[in-house]
N, C-alpha and C. Protein backbone atom coordinates (compact mmCIF):
# COMPACT_ATOMS: atom_id res chain seq x y z
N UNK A 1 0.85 -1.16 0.00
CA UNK A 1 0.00 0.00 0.00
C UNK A 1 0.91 1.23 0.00
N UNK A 2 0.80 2.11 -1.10
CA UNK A 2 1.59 3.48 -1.36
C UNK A 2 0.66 4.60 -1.21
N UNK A 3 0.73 5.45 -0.70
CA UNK A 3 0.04 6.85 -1.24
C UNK A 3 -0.79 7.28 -0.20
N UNK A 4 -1.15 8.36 -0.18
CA UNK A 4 -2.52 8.81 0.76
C UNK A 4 -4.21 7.96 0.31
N UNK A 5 -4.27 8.27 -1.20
CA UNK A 5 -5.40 7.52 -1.10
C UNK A 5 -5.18 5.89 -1.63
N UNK A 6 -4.31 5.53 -1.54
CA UNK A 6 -4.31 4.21 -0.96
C UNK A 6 -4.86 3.78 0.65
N UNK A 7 -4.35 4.97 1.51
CA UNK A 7 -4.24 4.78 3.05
C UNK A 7 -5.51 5.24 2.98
N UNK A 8 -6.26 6.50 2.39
CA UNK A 8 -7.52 6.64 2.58
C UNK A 8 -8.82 5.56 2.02
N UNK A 9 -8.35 4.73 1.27
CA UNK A 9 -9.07 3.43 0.49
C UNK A 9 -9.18 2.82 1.73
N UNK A 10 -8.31 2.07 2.57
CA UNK A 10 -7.98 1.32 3.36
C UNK A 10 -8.72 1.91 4.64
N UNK A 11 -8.79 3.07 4.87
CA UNK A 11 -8.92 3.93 6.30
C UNK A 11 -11.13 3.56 5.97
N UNK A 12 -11.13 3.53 5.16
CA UNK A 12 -12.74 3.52 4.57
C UNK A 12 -13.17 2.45 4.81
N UNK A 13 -12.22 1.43 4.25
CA UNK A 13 -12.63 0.09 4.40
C UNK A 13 -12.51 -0.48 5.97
N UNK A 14 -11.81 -0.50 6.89
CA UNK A 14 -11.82 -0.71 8.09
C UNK A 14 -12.96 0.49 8.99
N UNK A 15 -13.83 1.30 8.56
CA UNK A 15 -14.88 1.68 9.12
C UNK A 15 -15.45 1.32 8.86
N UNK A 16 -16.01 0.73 7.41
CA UNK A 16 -17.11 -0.35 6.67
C UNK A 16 -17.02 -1.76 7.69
N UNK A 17 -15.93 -1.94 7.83
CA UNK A 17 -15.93 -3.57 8.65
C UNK A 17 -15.75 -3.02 10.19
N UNK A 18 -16.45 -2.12 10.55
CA UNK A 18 -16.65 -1.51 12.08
C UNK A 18 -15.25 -1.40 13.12
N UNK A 19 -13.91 -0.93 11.94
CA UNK A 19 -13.15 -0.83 12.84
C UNK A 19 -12.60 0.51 13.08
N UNK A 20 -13.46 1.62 13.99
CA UNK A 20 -12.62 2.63 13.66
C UNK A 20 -11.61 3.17 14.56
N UNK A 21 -10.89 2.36 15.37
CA UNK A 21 -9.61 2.79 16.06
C UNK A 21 -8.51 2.58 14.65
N UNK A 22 -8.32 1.27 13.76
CA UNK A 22 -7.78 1.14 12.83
C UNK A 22 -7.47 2.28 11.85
N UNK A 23 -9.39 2.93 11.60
CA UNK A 23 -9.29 4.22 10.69
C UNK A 23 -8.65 4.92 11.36
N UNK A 24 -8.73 5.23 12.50
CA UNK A 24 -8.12 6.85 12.89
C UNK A 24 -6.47 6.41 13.07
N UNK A 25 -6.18 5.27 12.76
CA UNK A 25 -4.41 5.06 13.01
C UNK A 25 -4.29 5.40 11.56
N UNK A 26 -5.02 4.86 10.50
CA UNK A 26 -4.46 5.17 8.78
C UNK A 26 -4.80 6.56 8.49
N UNK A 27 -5.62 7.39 9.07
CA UNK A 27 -5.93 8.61 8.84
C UNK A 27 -4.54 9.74 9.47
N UNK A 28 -4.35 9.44 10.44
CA UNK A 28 -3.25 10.23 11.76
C UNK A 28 -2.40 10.29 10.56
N UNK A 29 -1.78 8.73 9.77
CA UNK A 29 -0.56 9.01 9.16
C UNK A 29 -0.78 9.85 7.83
N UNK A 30 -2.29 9.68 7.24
CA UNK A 30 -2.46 11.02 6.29
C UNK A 30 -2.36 12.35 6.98
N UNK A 31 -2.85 12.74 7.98
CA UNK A 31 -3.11 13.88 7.68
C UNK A 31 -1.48 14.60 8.75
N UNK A 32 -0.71 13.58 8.95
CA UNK A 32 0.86 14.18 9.10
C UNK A 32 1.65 14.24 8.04
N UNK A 33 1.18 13.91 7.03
CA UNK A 33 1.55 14.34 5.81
C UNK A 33 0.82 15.42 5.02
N UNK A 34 -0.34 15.11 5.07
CA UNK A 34 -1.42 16.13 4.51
C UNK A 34 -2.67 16.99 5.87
N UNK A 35 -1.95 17.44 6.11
CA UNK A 35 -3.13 18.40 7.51
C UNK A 35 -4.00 18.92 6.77
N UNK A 36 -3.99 19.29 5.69
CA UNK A 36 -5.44 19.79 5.39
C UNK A 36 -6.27 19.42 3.98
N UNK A 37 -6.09 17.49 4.48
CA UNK A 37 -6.57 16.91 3.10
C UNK A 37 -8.26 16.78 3.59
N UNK A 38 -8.85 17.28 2.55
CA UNK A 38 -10.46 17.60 3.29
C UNK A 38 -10.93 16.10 3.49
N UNK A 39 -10.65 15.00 2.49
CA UNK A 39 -11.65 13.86 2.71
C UNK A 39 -10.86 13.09 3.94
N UNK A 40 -9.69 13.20 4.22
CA UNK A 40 -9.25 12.53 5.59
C UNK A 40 -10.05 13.15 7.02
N UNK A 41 -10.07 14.28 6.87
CA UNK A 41 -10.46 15.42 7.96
C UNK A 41 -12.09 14.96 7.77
N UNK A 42 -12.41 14.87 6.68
CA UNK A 42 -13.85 14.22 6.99
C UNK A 42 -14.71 13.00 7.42
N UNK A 43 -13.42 12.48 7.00
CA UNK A 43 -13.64 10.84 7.78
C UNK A 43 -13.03 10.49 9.00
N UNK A 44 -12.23 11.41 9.32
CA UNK A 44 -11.95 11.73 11.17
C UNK A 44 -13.02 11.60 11.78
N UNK A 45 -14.19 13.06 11.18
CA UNK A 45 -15.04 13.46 12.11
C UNK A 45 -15.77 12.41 12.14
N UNK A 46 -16.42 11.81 10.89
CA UNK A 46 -17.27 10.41 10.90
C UNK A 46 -16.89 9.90 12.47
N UNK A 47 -15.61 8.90 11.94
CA UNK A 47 -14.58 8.62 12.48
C UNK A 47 -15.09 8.54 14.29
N UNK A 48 -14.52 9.93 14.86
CA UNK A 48 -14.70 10.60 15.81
C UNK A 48 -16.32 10.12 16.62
N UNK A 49 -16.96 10.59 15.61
CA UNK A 49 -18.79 10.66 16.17
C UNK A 49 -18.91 9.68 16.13
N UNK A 50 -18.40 8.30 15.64
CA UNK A 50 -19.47 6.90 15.76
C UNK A 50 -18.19 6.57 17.56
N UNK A 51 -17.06 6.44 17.30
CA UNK A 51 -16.60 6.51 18.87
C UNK A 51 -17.05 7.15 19.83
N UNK A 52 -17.55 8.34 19.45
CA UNK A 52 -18.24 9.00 20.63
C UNK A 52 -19.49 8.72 20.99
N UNK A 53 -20.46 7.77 20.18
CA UNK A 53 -21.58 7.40 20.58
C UNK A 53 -21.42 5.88 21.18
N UNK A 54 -20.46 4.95 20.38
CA UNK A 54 -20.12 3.74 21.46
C UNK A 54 -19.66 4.40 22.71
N UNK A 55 -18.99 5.34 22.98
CA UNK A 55 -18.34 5.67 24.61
C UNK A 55 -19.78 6.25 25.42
N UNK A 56 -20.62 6.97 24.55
CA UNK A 56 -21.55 7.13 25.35
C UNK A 56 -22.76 6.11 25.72
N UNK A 57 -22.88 5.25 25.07
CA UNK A 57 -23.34 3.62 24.91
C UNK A 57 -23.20 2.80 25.71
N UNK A 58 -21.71 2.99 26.05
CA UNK A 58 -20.82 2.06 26.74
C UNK A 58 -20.23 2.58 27.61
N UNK A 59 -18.98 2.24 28.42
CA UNK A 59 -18.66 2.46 30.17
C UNK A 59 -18.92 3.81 29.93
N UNK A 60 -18.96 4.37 31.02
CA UNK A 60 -19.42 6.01 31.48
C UNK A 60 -17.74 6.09 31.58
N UNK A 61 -17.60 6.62 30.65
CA UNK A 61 -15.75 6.76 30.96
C UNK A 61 -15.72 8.62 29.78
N UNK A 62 -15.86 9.36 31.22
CA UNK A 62 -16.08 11.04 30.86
C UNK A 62 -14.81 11.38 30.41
N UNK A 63 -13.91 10.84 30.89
CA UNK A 63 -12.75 11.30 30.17
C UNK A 63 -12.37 11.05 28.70
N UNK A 64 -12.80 9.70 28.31
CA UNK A 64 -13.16 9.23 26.81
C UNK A 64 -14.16 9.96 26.16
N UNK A 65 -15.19 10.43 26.65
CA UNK A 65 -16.18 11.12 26.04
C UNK A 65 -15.88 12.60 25.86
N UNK A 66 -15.01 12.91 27.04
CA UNK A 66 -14.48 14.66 26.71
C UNK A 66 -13.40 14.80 25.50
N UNK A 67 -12.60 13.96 25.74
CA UNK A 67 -11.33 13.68 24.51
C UNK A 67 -11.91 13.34 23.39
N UNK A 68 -12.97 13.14 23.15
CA UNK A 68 -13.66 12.67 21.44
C UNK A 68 -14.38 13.91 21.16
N UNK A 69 -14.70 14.70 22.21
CA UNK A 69 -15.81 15.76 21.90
C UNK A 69 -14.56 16.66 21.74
N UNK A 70 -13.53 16.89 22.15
CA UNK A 70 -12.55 17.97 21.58
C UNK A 70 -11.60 17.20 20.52
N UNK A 71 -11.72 16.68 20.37
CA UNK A 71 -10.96 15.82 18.90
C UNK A 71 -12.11 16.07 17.80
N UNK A 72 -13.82 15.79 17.96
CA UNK A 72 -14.22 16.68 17.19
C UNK A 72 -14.36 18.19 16.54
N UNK A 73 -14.57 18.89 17.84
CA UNK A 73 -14.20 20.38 17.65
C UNK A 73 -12.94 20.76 17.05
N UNK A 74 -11.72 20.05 17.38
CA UNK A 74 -10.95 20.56 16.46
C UNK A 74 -10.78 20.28 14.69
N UNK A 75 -11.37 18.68 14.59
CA UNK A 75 -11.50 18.39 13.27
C UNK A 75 -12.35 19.22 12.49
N UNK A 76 -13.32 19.77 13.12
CA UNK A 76 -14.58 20.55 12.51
C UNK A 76 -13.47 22.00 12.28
N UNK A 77 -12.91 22.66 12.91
CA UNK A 77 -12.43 23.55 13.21
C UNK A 77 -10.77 23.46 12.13
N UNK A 78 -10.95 22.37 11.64
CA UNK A 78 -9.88 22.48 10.66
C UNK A 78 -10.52 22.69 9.21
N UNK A 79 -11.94 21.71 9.51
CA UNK A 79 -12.86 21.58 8.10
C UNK A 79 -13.12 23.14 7.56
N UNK A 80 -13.57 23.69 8.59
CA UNK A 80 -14.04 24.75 8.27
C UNK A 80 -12.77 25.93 8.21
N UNK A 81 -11.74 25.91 8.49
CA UNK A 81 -10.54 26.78 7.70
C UNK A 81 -10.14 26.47 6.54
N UNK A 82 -10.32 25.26 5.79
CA UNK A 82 -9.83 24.77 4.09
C UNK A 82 -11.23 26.00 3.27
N UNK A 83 -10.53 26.38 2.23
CA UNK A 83 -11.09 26.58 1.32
C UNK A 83 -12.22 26.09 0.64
N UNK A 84 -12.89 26.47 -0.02
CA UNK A 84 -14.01 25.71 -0.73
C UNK A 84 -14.85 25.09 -0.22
């Protein structure tokens, strides 16, 4: 596997098969290469919000639920500084 959207092919497919700690490890290494590639940053937030509804689902663990809710705000907060 070469390239960003190779890693973003792959980062897609392991949220399709419900794995998204996997996505957000193939995404991290896009977007330290590319910080402001919009479809990585958009599949963060996906990303982000389906973890944050298993944590709220699942153990009451506030510290997991505060760290996903500011890992969203900042992804949103990158979305919305790109262009276009």
């Amino acid at each position: 596997m070469a390239g960003n959207d190779a890693l973003l092919f792959k980062a897609r497919t392991f949220l399709d098969q419900l794995e998204p700690v996997k996505t957000l490890h193939l995404l991290e290494i896009v977007l330290a290469a590319e910080p402001k590639n919009r479809a990585a940053l958009g599949l963060r937030l996906k990303t982000l919000k389906i973890l944050l509804e298993q944590a709220i689902t699942g153990d009451d663990n506030n510290y997991e639920k505060d760290y996903l809710r500011r890992r969203i705000a900042v992804t949103k907060d990158a979305l919305q500084g790109l262009p276009g």
